[in-house]
PDB file of N, CA and C in Angstrom:
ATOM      1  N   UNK A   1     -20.182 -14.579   6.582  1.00  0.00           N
ATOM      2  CA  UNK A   1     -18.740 -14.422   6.411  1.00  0.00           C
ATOM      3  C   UNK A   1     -18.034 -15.666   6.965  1.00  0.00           C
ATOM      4  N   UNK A   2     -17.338 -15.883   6.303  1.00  0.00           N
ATOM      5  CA  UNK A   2     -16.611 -17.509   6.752  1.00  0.00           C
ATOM      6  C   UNK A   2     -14.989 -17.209   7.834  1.00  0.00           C
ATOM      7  N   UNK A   3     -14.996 -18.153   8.731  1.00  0.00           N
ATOM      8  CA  UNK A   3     -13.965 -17.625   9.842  1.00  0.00           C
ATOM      9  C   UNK A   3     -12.582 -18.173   9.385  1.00  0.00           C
ATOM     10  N   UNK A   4     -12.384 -18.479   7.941  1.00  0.00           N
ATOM     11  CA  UNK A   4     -11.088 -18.499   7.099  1.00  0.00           C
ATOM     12  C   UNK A   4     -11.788 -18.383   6.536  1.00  0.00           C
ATOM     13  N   UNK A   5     -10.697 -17.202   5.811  1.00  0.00           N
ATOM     14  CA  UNK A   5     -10.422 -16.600   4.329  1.00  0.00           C
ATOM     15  C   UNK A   5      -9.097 -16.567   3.626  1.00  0.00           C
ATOM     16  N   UNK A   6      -8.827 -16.888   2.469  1.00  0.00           N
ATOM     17  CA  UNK A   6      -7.718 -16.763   1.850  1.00  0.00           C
ATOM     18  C   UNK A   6      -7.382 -15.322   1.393  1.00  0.00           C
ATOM     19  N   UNK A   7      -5.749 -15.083   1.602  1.00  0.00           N
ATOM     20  CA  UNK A   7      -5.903 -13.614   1.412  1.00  0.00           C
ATOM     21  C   UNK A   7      -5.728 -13.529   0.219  1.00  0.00           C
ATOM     22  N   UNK A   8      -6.380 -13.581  -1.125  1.00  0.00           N
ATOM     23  CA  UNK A   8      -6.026 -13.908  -2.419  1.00  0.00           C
ATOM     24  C   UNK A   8      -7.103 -12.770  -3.179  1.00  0.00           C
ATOM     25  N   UNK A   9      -7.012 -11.915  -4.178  1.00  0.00           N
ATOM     26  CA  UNK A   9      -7.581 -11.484  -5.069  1.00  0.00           C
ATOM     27  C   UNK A   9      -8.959 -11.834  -5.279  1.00  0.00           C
ATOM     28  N   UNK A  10      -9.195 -12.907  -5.191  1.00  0.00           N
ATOM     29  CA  UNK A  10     -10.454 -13.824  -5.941  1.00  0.00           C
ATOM     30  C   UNK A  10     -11.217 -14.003  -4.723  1.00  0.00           C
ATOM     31  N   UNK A  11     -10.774 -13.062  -3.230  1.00  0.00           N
ATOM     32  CA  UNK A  11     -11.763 -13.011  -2.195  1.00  0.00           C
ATOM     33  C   UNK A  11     -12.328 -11.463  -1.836  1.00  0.00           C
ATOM     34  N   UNK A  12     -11.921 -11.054  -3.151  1.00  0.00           N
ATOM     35  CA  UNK A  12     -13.199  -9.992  -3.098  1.00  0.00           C
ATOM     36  C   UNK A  12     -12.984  -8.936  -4.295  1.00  0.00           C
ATOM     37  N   UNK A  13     -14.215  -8.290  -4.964  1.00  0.00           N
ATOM     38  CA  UNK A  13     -13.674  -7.243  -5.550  1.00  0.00           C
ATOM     39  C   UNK A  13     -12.917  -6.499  -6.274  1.00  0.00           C
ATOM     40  N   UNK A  14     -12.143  -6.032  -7.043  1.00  0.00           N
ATOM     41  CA  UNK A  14     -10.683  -4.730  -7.133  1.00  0.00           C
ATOM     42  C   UNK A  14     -11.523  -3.765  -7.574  1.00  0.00           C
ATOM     43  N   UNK A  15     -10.864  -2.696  -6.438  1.00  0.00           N
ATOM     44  CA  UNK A  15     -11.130  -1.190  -6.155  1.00  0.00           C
ATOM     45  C   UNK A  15     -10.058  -0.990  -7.233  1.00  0.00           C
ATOM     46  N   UNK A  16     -10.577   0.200  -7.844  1.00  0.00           N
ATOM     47  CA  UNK A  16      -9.152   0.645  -9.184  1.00  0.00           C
ATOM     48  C   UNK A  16      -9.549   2.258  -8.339  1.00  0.00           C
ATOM     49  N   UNK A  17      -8.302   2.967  -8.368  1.00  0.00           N
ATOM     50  CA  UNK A  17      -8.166   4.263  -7.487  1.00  0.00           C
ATOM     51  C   UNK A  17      -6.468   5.038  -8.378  1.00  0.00           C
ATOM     52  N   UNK A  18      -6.421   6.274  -8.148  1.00  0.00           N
ATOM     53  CA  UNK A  18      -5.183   7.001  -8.376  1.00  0.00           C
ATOM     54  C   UNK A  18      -4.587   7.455  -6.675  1.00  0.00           C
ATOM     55  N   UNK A  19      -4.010   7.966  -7.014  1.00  0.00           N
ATOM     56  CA  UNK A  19      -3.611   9.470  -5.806  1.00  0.00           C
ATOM     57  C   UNK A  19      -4.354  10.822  -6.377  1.00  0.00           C
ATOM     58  N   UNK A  20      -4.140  10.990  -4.915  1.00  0.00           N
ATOM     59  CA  UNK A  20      -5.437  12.532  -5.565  1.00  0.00           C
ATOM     60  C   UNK A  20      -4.221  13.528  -6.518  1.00  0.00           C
ATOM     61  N   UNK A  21      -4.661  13.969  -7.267  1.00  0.00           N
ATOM     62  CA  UNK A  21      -3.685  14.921  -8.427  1.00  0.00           C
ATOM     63  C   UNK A  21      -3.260  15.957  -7.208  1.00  0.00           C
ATOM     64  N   UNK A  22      -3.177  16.622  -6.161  1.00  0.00           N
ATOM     65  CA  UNK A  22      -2.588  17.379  -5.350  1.00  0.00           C
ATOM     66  C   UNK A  22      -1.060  16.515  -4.562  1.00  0.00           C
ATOM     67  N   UNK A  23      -1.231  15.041  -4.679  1.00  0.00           N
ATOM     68  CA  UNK A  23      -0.506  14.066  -3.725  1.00  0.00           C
ATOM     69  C   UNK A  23       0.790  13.706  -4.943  1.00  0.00           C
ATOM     70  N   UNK A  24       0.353  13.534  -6.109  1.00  0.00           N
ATOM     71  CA  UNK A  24       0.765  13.082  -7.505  1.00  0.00           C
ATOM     72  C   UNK A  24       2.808  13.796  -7.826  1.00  0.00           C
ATOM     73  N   UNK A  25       3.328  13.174  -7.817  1.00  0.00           N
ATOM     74  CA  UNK A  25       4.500  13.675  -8.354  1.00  0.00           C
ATOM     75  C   UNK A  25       5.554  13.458  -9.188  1.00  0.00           C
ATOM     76  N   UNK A  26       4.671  12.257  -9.516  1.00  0.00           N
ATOM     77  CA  UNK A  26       5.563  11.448 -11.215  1.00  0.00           C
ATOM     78  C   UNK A  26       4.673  10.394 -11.531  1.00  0.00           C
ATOM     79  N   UNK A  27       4.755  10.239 -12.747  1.00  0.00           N
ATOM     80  CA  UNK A  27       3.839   9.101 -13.769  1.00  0.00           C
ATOM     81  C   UNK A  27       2.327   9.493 -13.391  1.00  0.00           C
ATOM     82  N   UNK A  28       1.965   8.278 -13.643  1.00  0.00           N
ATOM     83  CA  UNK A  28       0.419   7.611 -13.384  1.00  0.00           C
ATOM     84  C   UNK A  28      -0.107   6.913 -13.289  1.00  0.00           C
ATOM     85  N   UNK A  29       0.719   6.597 -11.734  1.00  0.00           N
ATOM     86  CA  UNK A  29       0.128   5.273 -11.392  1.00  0.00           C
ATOM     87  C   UNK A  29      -1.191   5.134 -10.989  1.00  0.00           C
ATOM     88  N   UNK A  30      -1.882   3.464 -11.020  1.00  0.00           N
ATOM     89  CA  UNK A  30      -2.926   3.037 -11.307  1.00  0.00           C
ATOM     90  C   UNK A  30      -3.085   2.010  -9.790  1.00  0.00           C
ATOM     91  N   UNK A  31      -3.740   2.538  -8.990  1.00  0.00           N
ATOM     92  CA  UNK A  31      -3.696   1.707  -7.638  1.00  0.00           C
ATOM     93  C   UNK A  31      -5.464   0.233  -7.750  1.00  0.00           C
ATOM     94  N   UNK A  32      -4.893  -0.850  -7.458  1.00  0.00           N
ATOM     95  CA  UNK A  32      -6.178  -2.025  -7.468  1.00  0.00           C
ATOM     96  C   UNK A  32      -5.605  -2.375  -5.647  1.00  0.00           C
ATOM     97  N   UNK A  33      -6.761  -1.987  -5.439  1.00  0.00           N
ATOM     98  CA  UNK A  33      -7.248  -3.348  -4.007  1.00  0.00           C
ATOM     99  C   UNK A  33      -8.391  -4.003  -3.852  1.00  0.00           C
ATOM    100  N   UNK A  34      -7.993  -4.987  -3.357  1.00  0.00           N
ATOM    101  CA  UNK A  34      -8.934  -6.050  -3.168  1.00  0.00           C
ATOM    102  C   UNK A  34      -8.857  -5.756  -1.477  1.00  0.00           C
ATOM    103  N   UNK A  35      -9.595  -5.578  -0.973  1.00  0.00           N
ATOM    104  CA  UNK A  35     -10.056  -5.343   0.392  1.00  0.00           C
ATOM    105  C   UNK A  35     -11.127  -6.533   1.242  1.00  0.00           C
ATOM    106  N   UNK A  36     -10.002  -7.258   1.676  1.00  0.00           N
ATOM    107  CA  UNK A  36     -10.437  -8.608   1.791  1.00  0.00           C
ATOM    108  C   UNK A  36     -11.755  -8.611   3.156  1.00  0.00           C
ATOM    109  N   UNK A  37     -11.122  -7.416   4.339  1.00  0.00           N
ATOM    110  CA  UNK A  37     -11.521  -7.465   5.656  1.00  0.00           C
ATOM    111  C   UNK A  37     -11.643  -6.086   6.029  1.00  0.00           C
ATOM    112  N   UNK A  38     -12.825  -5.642   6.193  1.00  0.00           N
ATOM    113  CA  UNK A  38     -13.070  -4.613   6.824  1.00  0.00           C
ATOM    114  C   UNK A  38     -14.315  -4.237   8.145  1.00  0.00           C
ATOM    115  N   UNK A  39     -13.368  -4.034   9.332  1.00  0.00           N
ATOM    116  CA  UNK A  39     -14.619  -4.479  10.681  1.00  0.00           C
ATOM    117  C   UNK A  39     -13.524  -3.843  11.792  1.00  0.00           C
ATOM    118  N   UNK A  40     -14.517  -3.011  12.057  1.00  0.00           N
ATOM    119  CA  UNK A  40     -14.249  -1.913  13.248  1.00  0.00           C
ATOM    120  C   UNK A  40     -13.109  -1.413  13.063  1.00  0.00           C
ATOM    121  N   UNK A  41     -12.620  -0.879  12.389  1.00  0.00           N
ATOM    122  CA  UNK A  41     -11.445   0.087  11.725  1.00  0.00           C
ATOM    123  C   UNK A  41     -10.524  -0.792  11.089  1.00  0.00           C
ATOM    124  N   UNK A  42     -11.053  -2.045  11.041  1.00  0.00           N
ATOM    125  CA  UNK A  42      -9.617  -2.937  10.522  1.00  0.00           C
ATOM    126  C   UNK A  42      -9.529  -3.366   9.416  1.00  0.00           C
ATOM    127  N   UNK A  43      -8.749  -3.045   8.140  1.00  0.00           N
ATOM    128  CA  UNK A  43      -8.535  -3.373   6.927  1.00  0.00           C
ATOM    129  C   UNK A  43      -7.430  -4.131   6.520  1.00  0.00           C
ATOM    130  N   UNK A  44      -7.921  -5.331   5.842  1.00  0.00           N
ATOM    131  CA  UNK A  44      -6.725  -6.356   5.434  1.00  0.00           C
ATOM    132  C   UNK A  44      -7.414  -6.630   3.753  1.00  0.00           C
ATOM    133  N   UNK A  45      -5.946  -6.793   2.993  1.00  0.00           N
ATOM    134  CA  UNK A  45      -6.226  -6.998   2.114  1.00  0.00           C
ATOM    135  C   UNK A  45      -4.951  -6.917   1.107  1.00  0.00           C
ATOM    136  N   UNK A  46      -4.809  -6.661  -0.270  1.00  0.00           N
ATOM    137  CA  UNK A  46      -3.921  -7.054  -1.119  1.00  0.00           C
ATOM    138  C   UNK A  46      -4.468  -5.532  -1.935  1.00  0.00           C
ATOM    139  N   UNK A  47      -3.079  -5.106  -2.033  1.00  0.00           N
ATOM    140  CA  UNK A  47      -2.876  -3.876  -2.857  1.00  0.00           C
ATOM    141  C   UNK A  47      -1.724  -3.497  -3.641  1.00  0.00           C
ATOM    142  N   UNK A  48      -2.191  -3.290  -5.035  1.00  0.00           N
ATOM    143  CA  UNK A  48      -0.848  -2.927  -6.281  1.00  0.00           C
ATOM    144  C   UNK A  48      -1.433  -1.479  -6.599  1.00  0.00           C
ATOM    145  N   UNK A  49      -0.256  -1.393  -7.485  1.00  0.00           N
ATOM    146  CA  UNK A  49       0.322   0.020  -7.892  1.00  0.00           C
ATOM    147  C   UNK A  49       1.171  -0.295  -9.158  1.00  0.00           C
ATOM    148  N   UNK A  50       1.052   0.871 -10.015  1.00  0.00           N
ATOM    149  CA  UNK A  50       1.627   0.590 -11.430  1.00  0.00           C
ATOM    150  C   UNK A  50       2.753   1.820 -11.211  1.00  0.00           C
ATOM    151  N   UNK A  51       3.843   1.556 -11.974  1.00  0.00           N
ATOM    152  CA  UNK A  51       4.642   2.605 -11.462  1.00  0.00           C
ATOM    153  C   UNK A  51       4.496   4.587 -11.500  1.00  0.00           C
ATOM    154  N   UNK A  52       5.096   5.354 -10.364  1.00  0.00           N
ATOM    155  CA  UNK A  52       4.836   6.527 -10.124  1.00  0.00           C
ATOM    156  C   UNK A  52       5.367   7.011  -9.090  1.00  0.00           C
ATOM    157  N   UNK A  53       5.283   8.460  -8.609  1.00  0.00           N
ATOM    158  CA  UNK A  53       5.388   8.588  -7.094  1.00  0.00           C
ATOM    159  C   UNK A  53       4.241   9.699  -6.823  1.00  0.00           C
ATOM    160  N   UNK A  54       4.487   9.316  -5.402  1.00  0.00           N
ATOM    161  CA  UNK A  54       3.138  10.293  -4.454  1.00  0.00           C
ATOM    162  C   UNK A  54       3.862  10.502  -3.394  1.00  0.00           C
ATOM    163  N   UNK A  55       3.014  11.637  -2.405  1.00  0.00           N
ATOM    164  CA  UNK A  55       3.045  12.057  -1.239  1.00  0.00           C
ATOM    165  C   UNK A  55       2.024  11.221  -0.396  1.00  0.00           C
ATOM    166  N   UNK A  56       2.908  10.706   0.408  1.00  0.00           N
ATOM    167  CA  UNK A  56       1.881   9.805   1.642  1.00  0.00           C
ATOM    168  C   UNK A  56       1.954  10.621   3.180  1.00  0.00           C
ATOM    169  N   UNK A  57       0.928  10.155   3.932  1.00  0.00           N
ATOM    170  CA  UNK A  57       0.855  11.030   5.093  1.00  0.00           C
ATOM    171  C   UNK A  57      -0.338  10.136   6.360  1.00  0.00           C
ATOM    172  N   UNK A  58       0.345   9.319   6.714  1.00  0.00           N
ATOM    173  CA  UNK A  58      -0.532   8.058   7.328  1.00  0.00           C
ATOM    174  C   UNK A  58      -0.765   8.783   9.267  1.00  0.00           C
ATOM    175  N   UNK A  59      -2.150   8.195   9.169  1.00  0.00           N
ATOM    176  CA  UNK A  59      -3.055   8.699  10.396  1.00  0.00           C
ATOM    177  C   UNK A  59      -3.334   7.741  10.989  1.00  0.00           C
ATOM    178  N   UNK A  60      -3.301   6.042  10.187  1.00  0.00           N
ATOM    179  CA  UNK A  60      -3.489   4.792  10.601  1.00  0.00           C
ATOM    180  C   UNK A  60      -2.063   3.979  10.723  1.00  0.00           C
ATOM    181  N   UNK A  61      -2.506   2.906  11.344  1.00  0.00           N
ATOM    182  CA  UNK A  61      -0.799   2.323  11.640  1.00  0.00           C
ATOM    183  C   UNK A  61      -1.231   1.257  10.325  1.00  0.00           C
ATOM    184  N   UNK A  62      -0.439   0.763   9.935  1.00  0.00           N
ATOM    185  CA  UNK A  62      -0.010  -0.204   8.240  1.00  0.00           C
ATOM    186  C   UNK A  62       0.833  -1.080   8.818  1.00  0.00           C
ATOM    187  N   UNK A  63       0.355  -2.450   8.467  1.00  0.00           N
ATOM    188  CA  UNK A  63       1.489  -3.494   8.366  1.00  0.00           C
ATOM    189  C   UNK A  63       1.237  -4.119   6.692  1.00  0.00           C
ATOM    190  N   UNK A  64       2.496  -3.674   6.278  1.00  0.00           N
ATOM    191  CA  UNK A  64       2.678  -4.670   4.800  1.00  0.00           C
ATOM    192  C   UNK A  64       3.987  -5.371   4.764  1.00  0.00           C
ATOM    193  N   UNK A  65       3.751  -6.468   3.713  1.00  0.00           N
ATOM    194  CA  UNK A  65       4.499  -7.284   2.841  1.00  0.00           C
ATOM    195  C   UNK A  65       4.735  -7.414   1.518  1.00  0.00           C
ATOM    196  N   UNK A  66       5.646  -7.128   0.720  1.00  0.00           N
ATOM    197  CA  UNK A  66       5.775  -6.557  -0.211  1.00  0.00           C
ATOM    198  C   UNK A  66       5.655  -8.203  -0.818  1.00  0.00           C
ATOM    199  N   UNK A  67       4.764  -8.179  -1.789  1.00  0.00           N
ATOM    200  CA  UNK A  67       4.588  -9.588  -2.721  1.00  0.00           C
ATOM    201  C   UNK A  67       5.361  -9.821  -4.088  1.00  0.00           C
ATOM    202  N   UNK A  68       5.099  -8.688  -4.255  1.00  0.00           N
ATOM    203  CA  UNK A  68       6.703  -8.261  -5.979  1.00  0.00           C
ATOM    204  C   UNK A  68       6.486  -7.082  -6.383  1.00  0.00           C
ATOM    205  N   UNK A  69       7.797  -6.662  -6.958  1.00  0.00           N
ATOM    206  CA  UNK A  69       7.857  -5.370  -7.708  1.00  0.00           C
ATOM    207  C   UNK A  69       9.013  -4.451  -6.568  1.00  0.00           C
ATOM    208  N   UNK A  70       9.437  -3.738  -6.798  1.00  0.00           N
ATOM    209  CA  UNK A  70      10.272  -2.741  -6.225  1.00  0.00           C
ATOM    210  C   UNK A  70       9.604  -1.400  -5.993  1.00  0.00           C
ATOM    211  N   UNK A  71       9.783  -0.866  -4.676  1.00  0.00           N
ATOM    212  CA  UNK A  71       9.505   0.753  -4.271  1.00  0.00           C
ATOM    213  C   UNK A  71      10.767   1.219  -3.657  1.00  0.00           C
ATOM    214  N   UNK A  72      10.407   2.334  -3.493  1.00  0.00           N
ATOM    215  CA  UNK A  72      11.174   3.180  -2.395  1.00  0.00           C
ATOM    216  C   UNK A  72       9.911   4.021  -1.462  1.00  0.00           C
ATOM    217  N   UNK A  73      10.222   3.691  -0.129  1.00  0.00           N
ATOM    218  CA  UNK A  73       9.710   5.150   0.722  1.00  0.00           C
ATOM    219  C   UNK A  73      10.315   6.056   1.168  1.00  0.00           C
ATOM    220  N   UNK A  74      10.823   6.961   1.245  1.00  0.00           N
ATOM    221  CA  UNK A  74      11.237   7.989   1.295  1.00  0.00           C
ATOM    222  C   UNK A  74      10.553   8.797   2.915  1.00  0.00           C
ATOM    223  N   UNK A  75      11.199   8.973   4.005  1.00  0.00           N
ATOM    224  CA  UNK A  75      10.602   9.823   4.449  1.00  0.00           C
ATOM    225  C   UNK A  75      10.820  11.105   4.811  1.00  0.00           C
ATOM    226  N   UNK A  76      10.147  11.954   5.342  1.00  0.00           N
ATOM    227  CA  UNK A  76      10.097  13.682   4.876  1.00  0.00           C
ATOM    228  C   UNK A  76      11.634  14.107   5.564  1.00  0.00           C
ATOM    229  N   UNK A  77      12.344  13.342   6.047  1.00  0.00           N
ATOM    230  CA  UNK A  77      13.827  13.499   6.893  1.00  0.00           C
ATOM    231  C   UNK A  77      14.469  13.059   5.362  1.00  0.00           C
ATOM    232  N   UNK A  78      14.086  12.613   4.370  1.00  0.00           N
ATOM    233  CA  UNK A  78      15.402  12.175   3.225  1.00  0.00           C
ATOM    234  C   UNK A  78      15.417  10.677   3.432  1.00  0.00           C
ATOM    235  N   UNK A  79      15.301  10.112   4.649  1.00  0.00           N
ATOM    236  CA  UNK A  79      15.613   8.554   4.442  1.00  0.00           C
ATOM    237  C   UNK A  79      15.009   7.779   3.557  1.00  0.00           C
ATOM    238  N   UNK A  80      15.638   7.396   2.907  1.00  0.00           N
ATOM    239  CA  UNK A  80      15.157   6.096   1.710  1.00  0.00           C
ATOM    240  C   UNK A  80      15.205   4.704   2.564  1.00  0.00           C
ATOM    241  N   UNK A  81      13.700   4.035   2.306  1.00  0.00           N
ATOM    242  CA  UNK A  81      13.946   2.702   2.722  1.00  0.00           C
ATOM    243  C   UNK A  81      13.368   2.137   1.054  1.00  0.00           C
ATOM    244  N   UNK A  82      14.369   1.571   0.551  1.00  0.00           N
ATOM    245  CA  UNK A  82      13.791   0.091  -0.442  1.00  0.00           C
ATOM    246  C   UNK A  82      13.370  -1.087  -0.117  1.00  0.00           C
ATOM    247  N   UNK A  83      12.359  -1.109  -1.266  1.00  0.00           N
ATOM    248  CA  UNK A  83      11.351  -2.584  -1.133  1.00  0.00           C
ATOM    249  C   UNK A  83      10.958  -2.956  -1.899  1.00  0.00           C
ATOM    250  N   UNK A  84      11.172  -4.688  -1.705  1.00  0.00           N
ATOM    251  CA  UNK A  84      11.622  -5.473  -2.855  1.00  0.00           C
ATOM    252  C   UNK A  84      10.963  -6.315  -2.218  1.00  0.00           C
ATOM    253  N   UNK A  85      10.581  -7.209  -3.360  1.00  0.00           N
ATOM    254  CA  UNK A  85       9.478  -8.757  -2.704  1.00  0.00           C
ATOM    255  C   UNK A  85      10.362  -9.532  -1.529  1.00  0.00           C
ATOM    256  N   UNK A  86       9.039  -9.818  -0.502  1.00  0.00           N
ATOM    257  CA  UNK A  86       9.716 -10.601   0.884  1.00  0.00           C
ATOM    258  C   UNK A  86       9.848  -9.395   1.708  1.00  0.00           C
ATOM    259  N   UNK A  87      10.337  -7.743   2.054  1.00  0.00           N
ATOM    260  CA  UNK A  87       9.895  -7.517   2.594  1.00  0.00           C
ATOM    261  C   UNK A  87       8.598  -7.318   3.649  1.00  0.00           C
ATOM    262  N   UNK A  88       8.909  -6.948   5.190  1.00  0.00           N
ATOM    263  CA  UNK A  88       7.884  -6.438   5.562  1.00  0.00           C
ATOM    264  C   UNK A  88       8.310  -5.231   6.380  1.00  0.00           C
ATOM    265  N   UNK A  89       7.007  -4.849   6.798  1.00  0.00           N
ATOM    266  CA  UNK A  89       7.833  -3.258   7.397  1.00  0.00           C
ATOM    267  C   UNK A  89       6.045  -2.647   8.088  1.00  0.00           C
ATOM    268  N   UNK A  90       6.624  -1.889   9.028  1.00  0.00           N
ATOM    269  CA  UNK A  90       5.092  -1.098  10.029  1.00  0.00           C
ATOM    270  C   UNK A  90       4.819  -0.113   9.358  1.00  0.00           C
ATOM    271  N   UNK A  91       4.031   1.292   8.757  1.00  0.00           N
ATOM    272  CA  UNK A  91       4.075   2.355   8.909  1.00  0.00           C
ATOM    273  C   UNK A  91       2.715   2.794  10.161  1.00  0.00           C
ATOM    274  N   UNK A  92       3.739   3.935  10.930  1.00  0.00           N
ATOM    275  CA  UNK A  92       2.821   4.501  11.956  1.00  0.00           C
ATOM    276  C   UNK A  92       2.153   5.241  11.725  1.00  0.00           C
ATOM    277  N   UNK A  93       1.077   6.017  12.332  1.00  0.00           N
ATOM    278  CA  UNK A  93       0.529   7.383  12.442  1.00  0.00           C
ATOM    279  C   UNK A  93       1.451   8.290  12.640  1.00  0.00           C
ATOM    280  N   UNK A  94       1.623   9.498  11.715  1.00  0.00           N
ATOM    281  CA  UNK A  94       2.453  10.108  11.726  1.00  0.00           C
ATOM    282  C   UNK A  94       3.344  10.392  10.728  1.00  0.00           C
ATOM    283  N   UNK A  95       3.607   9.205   9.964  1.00  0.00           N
ATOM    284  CA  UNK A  95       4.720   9.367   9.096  1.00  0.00           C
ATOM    285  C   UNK A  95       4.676   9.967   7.892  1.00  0.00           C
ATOM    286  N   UNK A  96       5.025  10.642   6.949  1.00  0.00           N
ATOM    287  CA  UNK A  96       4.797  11.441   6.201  1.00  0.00           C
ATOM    288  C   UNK A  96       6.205  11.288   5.335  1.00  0.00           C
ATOM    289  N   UNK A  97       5.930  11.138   4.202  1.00  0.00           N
ATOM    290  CA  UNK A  97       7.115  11.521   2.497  1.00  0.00           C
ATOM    291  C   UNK A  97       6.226  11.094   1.778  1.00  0.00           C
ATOM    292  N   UNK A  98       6.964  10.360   0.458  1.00  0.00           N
ATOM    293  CA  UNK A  98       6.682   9.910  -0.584  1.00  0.00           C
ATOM    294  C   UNK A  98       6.176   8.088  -0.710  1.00  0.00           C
ATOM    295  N   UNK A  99       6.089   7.886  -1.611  1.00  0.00           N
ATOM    296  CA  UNK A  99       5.988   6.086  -1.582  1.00  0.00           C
ATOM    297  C   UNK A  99       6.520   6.772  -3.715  1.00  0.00           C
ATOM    298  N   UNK A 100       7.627   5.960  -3.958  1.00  0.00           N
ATOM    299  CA  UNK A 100       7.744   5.676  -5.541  1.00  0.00           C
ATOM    300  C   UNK A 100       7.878   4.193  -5.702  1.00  0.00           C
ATOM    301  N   UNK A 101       7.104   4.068  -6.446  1.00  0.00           N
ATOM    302  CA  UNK A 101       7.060   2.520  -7.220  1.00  0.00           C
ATOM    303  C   UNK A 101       7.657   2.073  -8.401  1.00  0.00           C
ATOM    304  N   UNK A 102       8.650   1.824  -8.114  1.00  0.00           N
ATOM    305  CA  UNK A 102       9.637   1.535  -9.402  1.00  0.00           C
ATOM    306  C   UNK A 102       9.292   0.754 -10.586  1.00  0.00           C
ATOM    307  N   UNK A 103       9.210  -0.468  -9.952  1.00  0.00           N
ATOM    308  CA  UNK A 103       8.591  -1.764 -10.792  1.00  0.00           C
ATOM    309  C   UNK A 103       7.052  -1.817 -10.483  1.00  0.00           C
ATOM    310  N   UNK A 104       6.307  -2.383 -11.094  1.00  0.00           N
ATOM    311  CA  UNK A 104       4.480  -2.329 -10.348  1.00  0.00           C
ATOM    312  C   UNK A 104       4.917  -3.284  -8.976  1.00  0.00           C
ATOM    313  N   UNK A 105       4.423  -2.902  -8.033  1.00  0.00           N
ATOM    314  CA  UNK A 105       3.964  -3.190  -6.772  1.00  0.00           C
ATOM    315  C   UNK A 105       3.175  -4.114  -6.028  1.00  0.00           C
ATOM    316  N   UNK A 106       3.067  -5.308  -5.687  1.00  0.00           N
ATOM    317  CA  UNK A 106       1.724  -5.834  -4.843  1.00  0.00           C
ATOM    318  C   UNK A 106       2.336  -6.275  -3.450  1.00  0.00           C
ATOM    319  N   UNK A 107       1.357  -5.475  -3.064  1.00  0.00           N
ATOM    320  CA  UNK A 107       1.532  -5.673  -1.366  1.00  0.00           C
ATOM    321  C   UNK A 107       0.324  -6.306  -0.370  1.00  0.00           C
ATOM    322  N   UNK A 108       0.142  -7.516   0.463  1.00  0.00           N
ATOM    323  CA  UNK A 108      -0.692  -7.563   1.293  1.00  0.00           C
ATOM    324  C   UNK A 108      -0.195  -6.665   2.420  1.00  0.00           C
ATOM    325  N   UNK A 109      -1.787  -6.285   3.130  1.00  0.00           N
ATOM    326  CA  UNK A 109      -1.623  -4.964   3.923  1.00  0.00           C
ATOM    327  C   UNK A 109      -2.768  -5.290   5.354  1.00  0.00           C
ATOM    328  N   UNK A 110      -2.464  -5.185   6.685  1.00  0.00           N
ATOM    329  CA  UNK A 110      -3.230  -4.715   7.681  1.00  0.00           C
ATOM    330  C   UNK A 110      -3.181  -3.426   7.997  1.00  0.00           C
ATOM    331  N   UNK A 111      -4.318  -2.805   8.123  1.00  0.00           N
ATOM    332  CA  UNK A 111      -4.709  -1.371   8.585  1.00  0.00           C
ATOM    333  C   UNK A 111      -5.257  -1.310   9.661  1.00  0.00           C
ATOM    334  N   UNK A 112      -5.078  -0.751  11.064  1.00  0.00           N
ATOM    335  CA  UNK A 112      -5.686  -0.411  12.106  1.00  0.00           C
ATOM    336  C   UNK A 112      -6.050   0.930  11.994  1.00  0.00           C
ATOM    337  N   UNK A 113      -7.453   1.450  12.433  1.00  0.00           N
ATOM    338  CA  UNK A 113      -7.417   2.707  12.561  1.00  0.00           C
ATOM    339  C   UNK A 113      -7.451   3.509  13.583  1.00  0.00           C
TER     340      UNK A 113
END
């Protein structure tokens, strides 16, 4: 494994995935990651989404940057946060609503677990 890596697509893989049909609550969206880094609970990498919405419910803490496309997160209190390329933003353990993806989505992402 080399001690730089570019965080780019073409450094590993695409995982193609949905939401589980219980999580599912509009369209059908089509989730790709490229999962650049994974070592001792820690996941970095680059992840899209084609437009839809789901129920999210995070146990790990998330740091992303939104690369293009428009969402909304929604959390289970009603608050809407929008996101639009150039964002960044934490999600904690704990947090729980929706994620809708307006426009398709690509986000680089750190995961702690």
């Amino acid at each position: 494994m080399p001690l730089f890596e570019r965080l780019t697509p073409a450094a590993a893989e695409p995982e193609i995935d949905r939401p589980a049909p219980e999580k599912l609550l509009a369209g059908d969206p089509v989730f790709t990651t490229w999962n650049v880094e994974e070592v001792d609970g820690l996941y970095c990498g680059i992840w899209q989404s084609t437009p839809g919405k789901w129920r999210i419910s995070y146990d790990e803490w998330e740091y992303c940057r939104i690369l293009e496309g428009r969402s909304v997160i929604t959390g289970e209190d009603g608050t809407e946060y929008p996101l639009e390329e150039g964002d960044s933003f934490i999600l904690r353990p704990g947090f729980k609503g929706t994620w809708e993806v307006l426009e398709t989505t690509r986000k680089d992402y750190v995961i702690r677990l």
